[in-house]
Protein backbone atom coordinates (compact mmCIF):
# COMPACT_ATOMS: atom_id res chain seq x y z
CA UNK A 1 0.00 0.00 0.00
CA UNK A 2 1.62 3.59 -0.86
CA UNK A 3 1.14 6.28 1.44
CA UNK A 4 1.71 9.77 0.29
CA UNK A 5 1.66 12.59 2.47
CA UNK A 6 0.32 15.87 1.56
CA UNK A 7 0.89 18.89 2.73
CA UNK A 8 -2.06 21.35 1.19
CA UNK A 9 -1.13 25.46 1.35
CA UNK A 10 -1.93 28.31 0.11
CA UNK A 11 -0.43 31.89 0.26
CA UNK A 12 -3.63 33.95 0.77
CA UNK A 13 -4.76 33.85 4.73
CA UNK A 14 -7.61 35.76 6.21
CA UNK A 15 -6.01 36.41 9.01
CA UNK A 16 -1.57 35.81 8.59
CA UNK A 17 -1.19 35.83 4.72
CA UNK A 18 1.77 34.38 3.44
CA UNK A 19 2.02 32.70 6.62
CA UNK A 20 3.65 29.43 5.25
CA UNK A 21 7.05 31.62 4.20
CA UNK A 22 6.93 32.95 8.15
CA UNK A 23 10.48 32.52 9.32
CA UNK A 24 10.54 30.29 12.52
CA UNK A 25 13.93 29.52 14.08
CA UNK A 26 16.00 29.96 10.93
CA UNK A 27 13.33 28.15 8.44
CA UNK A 28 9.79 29.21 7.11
CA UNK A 29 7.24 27.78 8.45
CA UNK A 30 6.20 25.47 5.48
CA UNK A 31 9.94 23.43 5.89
CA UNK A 32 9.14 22.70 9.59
CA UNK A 33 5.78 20.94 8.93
CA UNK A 34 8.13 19.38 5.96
CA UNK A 35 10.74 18.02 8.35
CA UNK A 36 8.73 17.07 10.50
CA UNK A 37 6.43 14.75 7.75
CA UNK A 38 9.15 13.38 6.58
CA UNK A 39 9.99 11.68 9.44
CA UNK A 40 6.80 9.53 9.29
CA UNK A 41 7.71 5.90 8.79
CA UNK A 42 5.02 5.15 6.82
CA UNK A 43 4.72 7.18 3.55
CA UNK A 44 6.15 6.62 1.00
CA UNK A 45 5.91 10.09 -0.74
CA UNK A 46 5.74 13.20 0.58
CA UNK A 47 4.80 17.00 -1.51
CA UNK A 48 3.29 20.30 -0.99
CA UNK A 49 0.12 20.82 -2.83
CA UNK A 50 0.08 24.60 -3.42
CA UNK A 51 -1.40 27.57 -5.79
CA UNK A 52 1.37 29.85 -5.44
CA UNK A 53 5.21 29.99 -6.98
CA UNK A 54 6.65 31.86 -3.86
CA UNK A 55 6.27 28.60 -2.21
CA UNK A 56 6.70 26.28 -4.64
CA UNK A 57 10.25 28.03 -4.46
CA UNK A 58 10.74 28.19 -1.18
CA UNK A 59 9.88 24.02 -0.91
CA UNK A 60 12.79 23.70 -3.82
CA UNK A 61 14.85 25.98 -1.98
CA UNK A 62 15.52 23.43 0.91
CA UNK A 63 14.98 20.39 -1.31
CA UNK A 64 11.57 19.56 -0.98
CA UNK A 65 8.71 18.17 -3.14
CA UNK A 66 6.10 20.85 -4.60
CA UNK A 67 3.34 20.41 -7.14
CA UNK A 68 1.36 23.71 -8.25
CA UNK A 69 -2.62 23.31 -7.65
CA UNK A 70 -5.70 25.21 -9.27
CA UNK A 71 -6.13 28.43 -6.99
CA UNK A 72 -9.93 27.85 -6.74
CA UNK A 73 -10.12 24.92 -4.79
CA UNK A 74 -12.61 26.02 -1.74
CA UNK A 75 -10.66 23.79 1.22
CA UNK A 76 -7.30 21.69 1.92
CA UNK A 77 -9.34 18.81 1.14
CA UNK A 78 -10.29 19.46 -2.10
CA UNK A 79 -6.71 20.47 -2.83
CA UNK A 80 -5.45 16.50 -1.94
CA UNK A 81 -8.40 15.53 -3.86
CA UNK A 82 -6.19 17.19 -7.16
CA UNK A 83 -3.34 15.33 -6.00
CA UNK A 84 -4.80 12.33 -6.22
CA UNK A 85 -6.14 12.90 -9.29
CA UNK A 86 -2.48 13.54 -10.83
CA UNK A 87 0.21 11.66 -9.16
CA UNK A 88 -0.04 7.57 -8.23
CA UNK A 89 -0.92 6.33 -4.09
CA UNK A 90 -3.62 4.19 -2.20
CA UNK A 91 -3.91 6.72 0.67
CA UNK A 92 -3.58 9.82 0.94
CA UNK A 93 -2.12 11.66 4.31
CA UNK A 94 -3.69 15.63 4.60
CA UNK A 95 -0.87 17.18 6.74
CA UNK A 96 -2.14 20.51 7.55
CA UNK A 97 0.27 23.63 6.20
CA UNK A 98 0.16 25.68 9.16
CA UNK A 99 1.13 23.22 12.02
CA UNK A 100 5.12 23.07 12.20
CA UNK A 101 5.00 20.51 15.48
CA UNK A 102 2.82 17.77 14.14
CA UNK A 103 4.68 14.28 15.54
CA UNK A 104 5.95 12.05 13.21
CA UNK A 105 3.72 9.43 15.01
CA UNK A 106 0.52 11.15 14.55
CA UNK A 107 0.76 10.68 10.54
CA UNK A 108 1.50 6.98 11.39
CA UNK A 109 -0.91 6.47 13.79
CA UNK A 110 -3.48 8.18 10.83
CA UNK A 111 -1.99 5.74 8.58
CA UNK A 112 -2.23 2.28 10.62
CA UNK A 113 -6.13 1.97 10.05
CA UNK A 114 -5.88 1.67 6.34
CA UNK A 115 -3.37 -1.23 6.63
CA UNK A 116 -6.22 -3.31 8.66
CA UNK A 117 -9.49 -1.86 7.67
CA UNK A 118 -9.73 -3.00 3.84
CA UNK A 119 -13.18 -1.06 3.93
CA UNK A 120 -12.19 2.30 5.41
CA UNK A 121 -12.02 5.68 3.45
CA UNK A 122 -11.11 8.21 6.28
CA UNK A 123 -9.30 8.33 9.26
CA UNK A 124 -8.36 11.10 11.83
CA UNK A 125 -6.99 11.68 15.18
CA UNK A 126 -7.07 13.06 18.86
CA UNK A 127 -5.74 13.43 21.71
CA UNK A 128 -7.03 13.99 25.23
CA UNK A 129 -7.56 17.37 26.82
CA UNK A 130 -8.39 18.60 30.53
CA UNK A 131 -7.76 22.25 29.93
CA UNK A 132 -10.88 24.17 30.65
CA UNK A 133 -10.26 27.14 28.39
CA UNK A 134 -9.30 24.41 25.32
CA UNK A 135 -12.78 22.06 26.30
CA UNK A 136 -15.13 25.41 26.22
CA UNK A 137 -12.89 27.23 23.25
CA UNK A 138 -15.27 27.35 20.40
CA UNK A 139 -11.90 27.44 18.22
CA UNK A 140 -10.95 23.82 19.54
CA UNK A 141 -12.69 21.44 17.35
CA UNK A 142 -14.07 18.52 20.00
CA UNK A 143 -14.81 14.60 18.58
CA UNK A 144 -16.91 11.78 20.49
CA UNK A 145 -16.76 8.51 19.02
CA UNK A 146 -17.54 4.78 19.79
CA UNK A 147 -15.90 1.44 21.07
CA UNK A 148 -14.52 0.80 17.64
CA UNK A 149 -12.84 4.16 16.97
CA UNK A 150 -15.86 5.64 14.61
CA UNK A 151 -16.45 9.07 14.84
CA UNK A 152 -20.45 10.03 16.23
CA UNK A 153 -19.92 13.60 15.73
CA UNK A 154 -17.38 16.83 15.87
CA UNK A 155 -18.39 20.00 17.37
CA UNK A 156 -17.13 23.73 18.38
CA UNK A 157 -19.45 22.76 21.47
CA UNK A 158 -19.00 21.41 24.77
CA UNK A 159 -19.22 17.04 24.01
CA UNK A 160 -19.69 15.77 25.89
CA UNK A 161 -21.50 18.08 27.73
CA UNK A 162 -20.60 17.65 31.26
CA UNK A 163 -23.43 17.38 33.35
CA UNK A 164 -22.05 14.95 35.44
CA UNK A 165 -18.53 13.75 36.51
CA UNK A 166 -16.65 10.69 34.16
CA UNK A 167 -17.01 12.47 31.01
CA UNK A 168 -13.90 12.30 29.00
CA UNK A 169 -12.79 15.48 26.16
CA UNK A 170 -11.17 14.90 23.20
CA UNK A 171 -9.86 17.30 21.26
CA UNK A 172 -9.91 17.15 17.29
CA UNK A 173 -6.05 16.94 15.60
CA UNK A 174 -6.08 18.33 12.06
CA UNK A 175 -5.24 15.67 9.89
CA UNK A 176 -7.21 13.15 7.92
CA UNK A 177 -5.97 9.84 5.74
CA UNK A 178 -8.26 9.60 2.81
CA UNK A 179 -8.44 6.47 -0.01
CA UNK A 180 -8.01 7.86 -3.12
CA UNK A 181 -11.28 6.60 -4.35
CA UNK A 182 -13.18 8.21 -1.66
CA UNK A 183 -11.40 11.99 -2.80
CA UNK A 184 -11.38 10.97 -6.11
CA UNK A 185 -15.65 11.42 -5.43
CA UNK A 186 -15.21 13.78 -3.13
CA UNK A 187 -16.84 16.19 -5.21
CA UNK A 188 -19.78 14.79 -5.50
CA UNK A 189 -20.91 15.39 -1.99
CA UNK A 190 -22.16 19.09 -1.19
CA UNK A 191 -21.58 20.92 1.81
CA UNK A 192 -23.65 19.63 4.28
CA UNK A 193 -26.58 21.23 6.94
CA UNK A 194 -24.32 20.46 9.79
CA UNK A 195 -21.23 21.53 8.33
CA UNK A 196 -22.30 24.93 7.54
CA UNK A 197 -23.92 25.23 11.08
CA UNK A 198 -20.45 24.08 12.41
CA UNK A 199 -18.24 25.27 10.01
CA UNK A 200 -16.38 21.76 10.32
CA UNK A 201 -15.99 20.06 6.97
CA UNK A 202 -15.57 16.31 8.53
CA UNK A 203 -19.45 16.75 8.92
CA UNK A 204 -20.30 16.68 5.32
CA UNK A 205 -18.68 13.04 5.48
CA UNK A 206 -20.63 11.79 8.31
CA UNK A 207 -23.78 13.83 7.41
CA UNK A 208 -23.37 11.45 4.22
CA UNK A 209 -22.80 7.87 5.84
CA UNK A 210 -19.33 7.69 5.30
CA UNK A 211 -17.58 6.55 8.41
CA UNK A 212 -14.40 8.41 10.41
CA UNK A 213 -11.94 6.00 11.85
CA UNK A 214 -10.88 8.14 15.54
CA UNK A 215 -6.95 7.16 16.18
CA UNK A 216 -6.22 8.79 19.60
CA UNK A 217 -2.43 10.21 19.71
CA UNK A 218 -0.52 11.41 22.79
CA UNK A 219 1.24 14.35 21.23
CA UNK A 220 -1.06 18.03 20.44
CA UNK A 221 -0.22 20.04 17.64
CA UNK A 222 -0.65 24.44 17.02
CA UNK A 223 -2.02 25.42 14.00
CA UNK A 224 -0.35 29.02 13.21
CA UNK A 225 -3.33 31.38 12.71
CA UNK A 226 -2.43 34.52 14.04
CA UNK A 227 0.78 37.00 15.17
CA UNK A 228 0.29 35.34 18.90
CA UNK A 229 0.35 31.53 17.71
CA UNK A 230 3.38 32.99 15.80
CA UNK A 231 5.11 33.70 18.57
CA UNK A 232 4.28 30.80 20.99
CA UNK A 233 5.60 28.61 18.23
CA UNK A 234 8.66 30.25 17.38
CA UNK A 235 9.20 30.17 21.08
CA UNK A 236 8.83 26.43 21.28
CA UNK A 237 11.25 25.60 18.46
CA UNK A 238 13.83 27.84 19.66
CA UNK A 239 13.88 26.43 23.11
CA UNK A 240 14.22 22.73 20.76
CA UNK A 241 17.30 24.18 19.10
CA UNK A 242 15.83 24.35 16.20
CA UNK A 243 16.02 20.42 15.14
CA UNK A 244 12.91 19.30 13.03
CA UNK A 245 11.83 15.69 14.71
CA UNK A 246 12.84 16.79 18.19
CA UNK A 247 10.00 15.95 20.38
CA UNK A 248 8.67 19.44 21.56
CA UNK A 249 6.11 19.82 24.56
CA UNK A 250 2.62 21.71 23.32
CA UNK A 251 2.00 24.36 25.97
CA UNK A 252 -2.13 24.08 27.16
């Protein structure tokens, strides 16, 4: 089974443009996430999916893989689902462009499901939280799922909501494993009630009957949004010594 990882980014941002060429530590931003994917013992390729030549470059520049992507694709999603269409793999890894600390063993643990579930078509992770500001942030994406790993549903919200004591919060990691046949009709699913009342795109998937295998993970990730995540991050990978693959505690 080939695994290729990719790594979806564009230069417009609503809120940081051009935040993939963000210099962190001595590299942009876009060669940390890079670094750190390519550590993954499990694909077998590994490119940048992007609509814009500044960092197309800027992957070439320190050696990496780039392919140039329409500009009109609406999400990260539908920018794998052009990868897929154009370059040869059985899964396909979306590594999100804006998180320079994703662990190595996140993208395999996002990977292992395909190698034992002949039926699946998407897989995802978490990891546990306790912080009360991350459980009741409405910019924390939370997941509940079942016995078996299946995702029951995704929310900005409180979900569990605790009403009692024993519940458990999980909170959503960015990055999905999708068969290539599954993105390949990806665009034959539109956007969903629940995903537009949620603004989470996983919805439009379960909203449609398609099952989400859950992997839970030990390690968090930051997605780089705005000038303060920029700086918490850059102060994290300084304090590492700036060496991609060095395991680097998330601050809560």
């Amino acid at each position: 089974m080939r695994f290729v990882g990719v790594i979806p980014t564009r230069y417009q941002s609503s809120r940081l443009p051009g935040k993939a060429l963000i210099e962190l530590a001595g590299r942009p931003l876009i060669e940390w996430v890079y670094r750190q994917a390519q550590l993954s013992t499990r694909l077998d390729a590994l490119v940048v999916a992007t609509d814009d030549e500044r960092i197309r470059s800027a992957v070439e520049q320190f050696g990496g893989n780039a392919l140039l992507t329409r500009d009109d694709h609406a999400s990260g999603t539908d920018r794998v689902a052009e990868v897929a269409s154009r370059i040869p793999g059985d899964v396909f890894i979306n590594i999100q462009g804006d998180e320079p600390l994703i662990a190595p063993e996140t993208i395999d643990s996002v990977c292992q499901p395909f190698l034992v579930e002949p039926e699946l078509e998407v897989s995802t992770a978490c990891v546990l939280i306790d912080d009360a500001e991350q459980i009741s942030s409405p910019h924390v994406c939370k997941v509940v799922f079942d016995h078996q790993g299946r995702a029951l549903y995704f929310s900005r919200s409180v979900i569990p909501h605790p009403r009692r004591e024993g519940g458990r919060h999980f909170k959503h990691v960015g990055i999905y494993g999708y068969r290539r046949a599954f993105l390949l009709r990806l665009n034959q699913l539109v956007p969903s009630c629940l995903e537009k009342a949620e603004a989470l795109e996983q919805l439009r998937f379960l909203e449609n009957g398609i099952p989400i295998r859950v992997v839970r993970v030990e390690q968090d990730s930051i997605g780089v949004d705005t000038p303060e995540d920029v700086e918490v991050v850059r102060r994290l990978l300084e304090n590492s010594a700036g060496v991609p693959g060095k395991s680097i505690q998330v601050e809560e």
